[in-house]
N, C-alpha and C. Protein backbone atom coordinates (compact mmCIF):
# COMPACT_ATOMS: atom_id res chain seq x y z
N UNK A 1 13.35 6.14 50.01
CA UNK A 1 12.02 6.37 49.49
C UNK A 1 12.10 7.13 48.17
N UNK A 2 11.51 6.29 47.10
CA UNK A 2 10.96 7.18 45.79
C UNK A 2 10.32 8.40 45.70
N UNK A 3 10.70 9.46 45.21
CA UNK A 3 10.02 11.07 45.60
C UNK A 3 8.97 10.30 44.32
N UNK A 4 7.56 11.03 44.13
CA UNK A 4 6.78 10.57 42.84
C UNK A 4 6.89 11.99 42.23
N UNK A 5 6.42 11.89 40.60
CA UNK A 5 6.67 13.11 39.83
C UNK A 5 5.35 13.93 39.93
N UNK A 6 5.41 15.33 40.46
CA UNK A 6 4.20 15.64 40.18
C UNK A 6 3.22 15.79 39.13
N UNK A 7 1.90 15.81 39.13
CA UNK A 7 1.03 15.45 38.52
C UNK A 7 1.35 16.67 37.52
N UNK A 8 1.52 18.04 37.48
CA UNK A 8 1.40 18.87 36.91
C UNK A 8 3.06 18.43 35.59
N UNK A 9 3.58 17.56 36.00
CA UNK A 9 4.69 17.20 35.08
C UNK A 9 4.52 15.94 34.75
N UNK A 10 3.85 14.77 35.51
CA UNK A 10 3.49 13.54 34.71
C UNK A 10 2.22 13.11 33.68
N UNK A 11 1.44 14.21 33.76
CA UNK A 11 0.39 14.71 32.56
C UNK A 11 0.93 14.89 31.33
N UNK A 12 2.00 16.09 31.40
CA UNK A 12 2.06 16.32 29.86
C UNK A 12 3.65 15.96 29.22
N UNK A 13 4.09 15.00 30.35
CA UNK A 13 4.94 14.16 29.90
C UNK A 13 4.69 13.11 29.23
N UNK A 14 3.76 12.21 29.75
CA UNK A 14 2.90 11.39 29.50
C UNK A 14 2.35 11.90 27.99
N UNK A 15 1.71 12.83 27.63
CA UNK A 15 0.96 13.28 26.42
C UNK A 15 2.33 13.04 25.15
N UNK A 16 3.21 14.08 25.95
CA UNK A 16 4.41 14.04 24.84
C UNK A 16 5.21 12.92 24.36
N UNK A 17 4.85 11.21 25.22
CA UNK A 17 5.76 10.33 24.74
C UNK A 17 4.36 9.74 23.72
N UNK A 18 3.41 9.71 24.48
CA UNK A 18 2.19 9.25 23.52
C UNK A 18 2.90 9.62 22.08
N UNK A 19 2.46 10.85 21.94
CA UNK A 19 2.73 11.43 20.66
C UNK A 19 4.29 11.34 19.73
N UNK A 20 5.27 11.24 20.34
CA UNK A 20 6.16 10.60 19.98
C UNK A 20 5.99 9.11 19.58
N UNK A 21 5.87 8.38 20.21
CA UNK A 21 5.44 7.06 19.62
C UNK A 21 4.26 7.10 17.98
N UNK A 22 3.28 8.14 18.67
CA UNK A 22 2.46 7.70 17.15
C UNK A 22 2.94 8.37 16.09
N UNK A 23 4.31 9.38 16.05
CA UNK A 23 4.60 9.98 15.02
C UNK A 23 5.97 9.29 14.63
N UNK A 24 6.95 8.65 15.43
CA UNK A 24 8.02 7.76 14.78
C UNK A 24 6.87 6.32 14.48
N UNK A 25 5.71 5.93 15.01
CA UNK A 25 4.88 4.64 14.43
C UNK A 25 4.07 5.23 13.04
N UNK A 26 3.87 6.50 12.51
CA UNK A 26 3.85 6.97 11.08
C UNK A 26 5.16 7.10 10.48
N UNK A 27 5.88 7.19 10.65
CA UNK A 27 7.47 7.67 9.67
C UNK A 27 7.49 6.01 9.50
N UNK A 28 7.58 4.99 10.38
CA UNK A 28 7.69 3.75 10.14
C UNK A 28 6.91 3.00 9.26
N UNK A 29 5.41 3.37 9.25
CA UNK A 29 4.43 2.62 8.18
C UNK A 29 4.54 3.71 7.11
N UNK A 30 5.13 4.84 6.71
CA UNK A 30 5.65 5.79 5.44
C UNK A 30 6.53 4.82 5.23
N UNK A 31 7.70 4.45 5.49
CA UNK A 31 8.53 3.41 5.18
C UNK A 31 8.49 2.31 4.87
N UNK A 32 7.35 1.57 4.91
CA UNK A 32 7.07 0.52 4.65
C UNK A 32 5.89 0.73 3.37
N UNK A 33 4.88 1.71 2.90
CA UNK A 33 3.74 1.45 2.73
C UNK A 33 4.30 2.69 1.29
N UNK A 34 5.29 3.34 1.53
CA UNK A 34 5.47 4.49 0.14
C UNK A 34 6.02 3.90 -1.22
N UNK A 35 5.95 3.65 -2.32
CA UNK A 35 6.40 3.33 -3.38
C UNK A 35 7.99 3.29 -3.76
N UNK A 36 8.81 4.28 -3.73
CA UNK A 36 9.95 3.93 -3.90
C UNK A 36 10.89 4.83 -3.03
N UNK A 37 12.30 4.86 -3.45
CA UNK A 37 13.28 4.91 -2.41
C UNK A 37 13.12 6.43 -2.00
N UNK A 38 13.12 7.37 -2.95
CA UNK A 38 12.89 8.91 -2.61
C UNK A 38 11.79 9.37 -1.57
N UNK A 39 10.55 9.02 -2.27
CA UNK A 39 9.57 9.08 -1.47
C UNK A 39 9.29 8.29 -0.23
N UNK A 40 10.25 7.08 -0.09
CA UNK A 40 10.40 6.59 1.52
C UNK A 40 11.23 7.79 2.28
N UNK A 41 12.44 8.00 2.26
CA UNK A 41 13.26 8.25 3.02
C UNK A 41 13.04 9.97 3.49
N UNK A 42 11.63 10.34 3.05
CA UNK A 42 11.04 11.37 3.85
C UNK A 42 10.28 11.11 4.95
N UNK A 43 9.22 10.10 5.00
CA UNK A 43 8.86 9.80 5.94
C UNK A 43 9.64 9.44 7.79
N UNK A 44 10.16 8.77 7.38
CA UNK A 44 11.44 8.48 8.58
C UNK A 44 11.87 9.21 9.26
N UNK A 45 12.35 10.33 8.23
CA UNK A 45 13.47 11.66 8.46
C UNK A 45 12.57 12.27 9.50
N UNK A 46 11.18 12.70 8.92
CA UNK A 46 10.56 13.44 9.67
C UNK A 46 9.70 12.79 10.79
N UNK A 47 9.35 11.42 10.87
CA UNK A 47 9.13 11.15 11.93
C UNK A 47 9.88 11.10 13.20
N UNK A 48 11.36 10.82 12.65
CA UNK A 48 12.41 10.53 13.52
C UNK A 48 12.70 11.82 14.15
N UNK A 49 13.26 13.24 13.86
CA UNK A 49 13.25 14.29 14.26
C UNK A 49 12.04 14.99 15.41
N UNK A 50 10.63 14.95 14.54
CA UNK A 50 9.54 15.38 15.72
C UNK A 50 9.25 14.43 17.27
N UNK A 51 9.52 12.76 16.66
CA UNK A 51 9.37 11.96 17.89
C UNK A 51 10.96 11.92 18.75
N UNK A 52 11.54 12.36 18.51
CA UNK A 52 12.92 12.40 19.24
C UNK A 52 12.51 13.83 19.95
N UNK A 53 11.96 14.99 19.26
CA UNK A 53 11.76 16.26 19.97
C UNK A 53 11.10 16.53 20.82
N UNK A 54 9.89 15.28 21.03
CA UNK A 54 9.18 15.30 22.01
C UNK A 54 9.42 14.17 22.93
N UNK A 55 9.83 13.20 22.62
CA UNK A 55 10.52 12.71 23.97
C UNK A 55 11.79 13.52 24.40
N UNK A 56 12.33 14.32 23.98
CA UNK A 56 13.59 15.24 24.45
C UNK A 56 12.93 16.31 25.18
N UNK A 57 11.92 16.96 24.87
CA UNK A 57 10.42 17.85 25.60
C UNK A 57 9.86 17.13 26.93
N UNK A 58 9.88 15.94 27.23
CA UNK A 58 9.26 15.20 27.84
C UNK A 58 10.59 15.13 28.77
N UNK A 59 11.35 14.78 28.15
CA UNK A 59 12.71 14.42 29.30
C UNK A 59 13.26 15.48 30.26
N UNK A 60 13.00 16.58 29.25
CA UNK A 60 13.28 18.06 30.15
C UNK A 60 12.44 18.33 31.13
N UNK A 61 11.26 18.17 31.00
CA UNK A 61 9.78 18.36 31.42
C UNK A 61 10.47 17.76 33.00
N UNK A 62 10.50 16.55 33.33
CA UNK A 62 9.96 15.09 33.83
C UNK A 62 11.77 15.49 34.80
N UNK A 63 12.92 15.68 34.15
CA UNK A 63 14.19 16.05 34.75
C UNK A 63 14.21 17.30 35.16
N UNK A 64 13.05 18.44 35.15
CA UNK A 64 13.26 19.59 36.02
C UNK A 64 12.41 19.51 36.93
N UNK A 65 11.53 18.41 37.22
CA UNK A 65 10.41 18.63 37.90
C UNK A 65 11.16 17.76 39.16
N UNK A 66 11.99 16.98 38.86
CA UNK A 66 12.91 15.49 39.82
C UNK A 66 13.55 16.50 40.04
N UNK A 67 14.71 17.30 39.72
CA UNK A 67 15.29 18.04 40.35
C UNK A 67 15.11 19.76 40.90
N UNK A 68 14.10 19.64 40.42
CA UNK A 68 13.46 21.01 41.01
C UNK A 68 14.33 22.63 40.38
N UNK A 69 14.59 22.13 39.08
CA UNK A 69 15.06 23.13 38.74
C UNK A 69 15.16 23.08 37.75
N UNK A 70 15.67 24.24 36.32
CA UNK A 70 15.61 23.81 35.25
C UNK A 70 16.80 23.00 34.64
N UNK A 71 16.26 22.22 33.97
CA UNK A 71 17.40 21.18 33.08
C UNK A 71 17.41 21.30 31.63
N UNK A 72 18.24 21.74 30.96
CA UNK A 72 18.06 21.70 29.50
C UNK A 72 19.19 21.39 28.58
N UNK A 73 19.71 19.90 29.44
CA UNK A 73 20.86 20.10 28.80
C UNK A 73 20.28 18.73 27.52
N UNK A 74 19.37 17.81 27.71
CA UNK A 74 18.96 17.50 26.57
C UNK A 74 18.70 18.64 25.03
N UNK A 75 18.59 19.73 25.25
CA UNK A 75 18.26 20.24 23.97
C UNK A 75 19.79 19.99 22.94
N UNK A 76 21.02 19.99 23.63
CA UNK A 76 22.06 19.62 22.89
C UNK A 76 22.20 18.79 21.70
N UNK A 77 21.10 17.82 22.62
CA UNK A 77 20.76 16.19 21.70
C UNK A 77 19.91 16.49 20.23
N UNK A 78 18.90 17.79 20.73
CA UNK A 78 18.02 18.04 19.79
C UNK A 78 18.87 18.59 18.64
N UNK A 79 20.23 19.46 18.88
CA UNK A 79 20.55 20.50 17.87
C UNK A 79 20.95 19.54 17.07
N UNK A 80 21.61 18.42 17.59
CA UNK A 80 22.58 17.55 17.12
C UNK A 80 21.95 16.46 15.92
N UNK A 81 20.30 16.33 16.49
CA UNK A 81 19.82 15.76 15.36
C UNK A 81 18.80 16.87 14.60
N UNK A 82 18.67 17.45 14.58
CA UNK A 82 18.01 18.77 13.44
C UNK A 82 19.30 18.69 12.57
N UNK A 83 20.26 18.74 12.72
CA UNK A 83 21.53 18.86 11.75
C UNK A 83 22.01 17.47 11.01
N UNK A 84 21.83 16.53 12.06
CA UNK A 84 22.07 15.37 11.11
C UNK A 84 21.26 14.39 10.46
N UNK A 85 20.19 14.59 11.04
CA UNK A 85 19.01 13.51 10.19
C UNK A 85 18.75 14.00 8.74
N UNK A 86 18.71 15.75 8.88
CA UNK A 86 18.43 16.02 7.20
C UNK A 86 19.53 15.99 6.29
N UNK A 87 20.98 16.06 6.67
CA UNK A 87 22.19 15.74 6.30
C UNK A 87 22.06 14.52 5.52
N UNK A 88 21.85 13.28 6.87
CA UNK A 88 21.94 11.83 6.54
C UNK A 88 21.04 11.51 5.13
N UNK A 89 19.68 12.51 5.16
CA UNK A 89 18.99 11.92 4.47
C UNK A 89 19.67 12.58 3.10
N UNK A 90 20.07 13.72 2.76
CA UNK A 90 20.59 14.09 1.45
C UNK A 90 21.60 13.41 1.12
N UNK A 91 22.05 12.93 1.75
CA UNK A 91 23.64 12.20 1.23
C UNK A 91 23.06 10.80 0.69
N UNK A 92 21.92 9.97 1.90
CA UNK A 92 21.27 9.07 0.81
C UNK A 92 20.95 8.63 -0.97
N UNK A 93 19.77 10.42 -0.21
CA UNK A 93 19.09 10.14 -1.85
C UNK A 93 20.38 10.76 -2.81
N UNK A 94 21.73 11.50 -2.76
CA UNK A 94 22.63 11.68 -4.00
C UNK A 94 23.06 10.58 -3.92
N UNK A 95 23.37 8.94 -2.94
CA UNK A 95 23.82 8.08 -3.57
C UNK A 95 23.06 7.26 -4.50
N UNK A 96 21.68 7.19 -4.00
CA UNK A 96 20.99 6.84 -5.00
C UNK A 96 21.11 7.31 -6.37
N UNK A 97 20.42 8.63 -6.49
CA UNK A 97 21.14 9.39 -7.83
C UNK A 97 22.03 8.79 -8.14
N UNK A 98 23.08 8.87 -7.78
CA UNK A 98 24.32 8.60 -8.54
C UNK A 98 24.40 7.07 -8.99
N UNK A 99 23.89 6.01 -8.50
CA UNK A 99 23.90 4.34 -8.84
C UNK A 99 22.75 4.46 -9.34
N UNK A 100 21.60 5.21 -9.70
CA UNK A 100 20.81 4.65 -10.46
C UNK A 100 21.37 5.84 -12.22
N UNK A 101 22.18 6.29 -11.95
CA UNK A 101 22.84 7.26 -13.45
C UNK A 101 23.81 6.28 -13.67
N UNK A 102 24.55 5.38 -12.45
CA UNK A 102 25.43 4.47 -13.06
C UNK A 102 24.60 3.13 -13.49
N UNK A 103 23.82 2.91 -13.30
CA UNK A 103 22.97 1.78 -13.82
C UNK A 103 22.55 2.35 -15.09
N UNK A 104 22.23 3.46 -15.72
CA UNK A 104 21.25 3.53 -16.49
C UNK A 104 22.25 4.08 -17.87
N UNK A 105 23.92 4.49 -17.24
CA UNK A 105 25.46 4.49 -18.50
C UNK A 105 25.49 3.49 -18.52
N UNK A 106 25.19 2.15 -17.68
CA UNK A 106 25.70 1.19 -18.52
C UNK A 106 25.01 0.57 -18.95
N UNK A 107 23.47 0.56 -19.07
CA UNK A 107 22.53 -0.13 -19.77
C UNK A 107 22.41 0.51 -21.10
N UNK A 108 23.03 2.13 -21.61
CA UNK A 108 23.06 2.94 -22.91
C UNK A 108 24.44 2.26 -23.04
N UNK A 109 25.64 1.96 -22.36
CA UNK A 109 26.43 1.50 -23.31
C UNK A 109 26.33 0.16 -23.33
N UNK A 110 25.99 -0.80 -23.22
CA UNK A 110 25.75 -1.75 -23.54
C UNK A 110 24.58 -1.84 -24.70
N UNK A 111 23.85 -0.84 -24.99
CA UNK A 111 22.84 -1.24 -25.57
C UNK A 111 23.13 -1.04 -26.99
């Protein structure tokens, strides 16, 4: 037999994936709908981080309530992306930088 989750943990689990979804479904239409490459690759970053934090909120929530005790070993997951999503994204935009300075030496020496 399936134990069910109690109500006092399938409420605001429930709230927290909601909200995850509509904040990685904004980082996604920022990505699609922002003008160019800089000003995309903020949107994402930060949708991706808050909607990962709250389904990781939700998972803790929903896994201490099933095992009746506290669980927090998802927050690991969290440290792991607070450190690398804003990483990933700086290393981006300096490659950009750097190929659009090499596009723009060789359009002055050629010119």
């Amino acid at each position: 037999m399936i134990e069910s989750l109690p109500f006092w943990a399938a409420i605001p689990a429930a709230i927290l994936l909601v909200l995850s979804g509509i904040l990685t479904l904004t980082g996604s239409l920022g990505l699609l709908r922002l003008p160019d490459f800089y000003t995309r690759i903020h949107a994402p970053t930060l949708g991706n981080t808050l909607g990962v934090f709250f389904v990781l909120l939700a998972s803790i929530l929903v896994s201490s309530a099933a095992e009746h005790r506290l669980v927090v070993h998802q927050i690991l997951i969290t440290v792991f992306l607070v450190i690398t999503s804003p990483v990933t994204a700086m290393l981006l935009m300096r490659a950009a930088i750097r190929r659009q300075l090499r596009v723009q030496q060789k359009e002055e020496d050629g010119a």
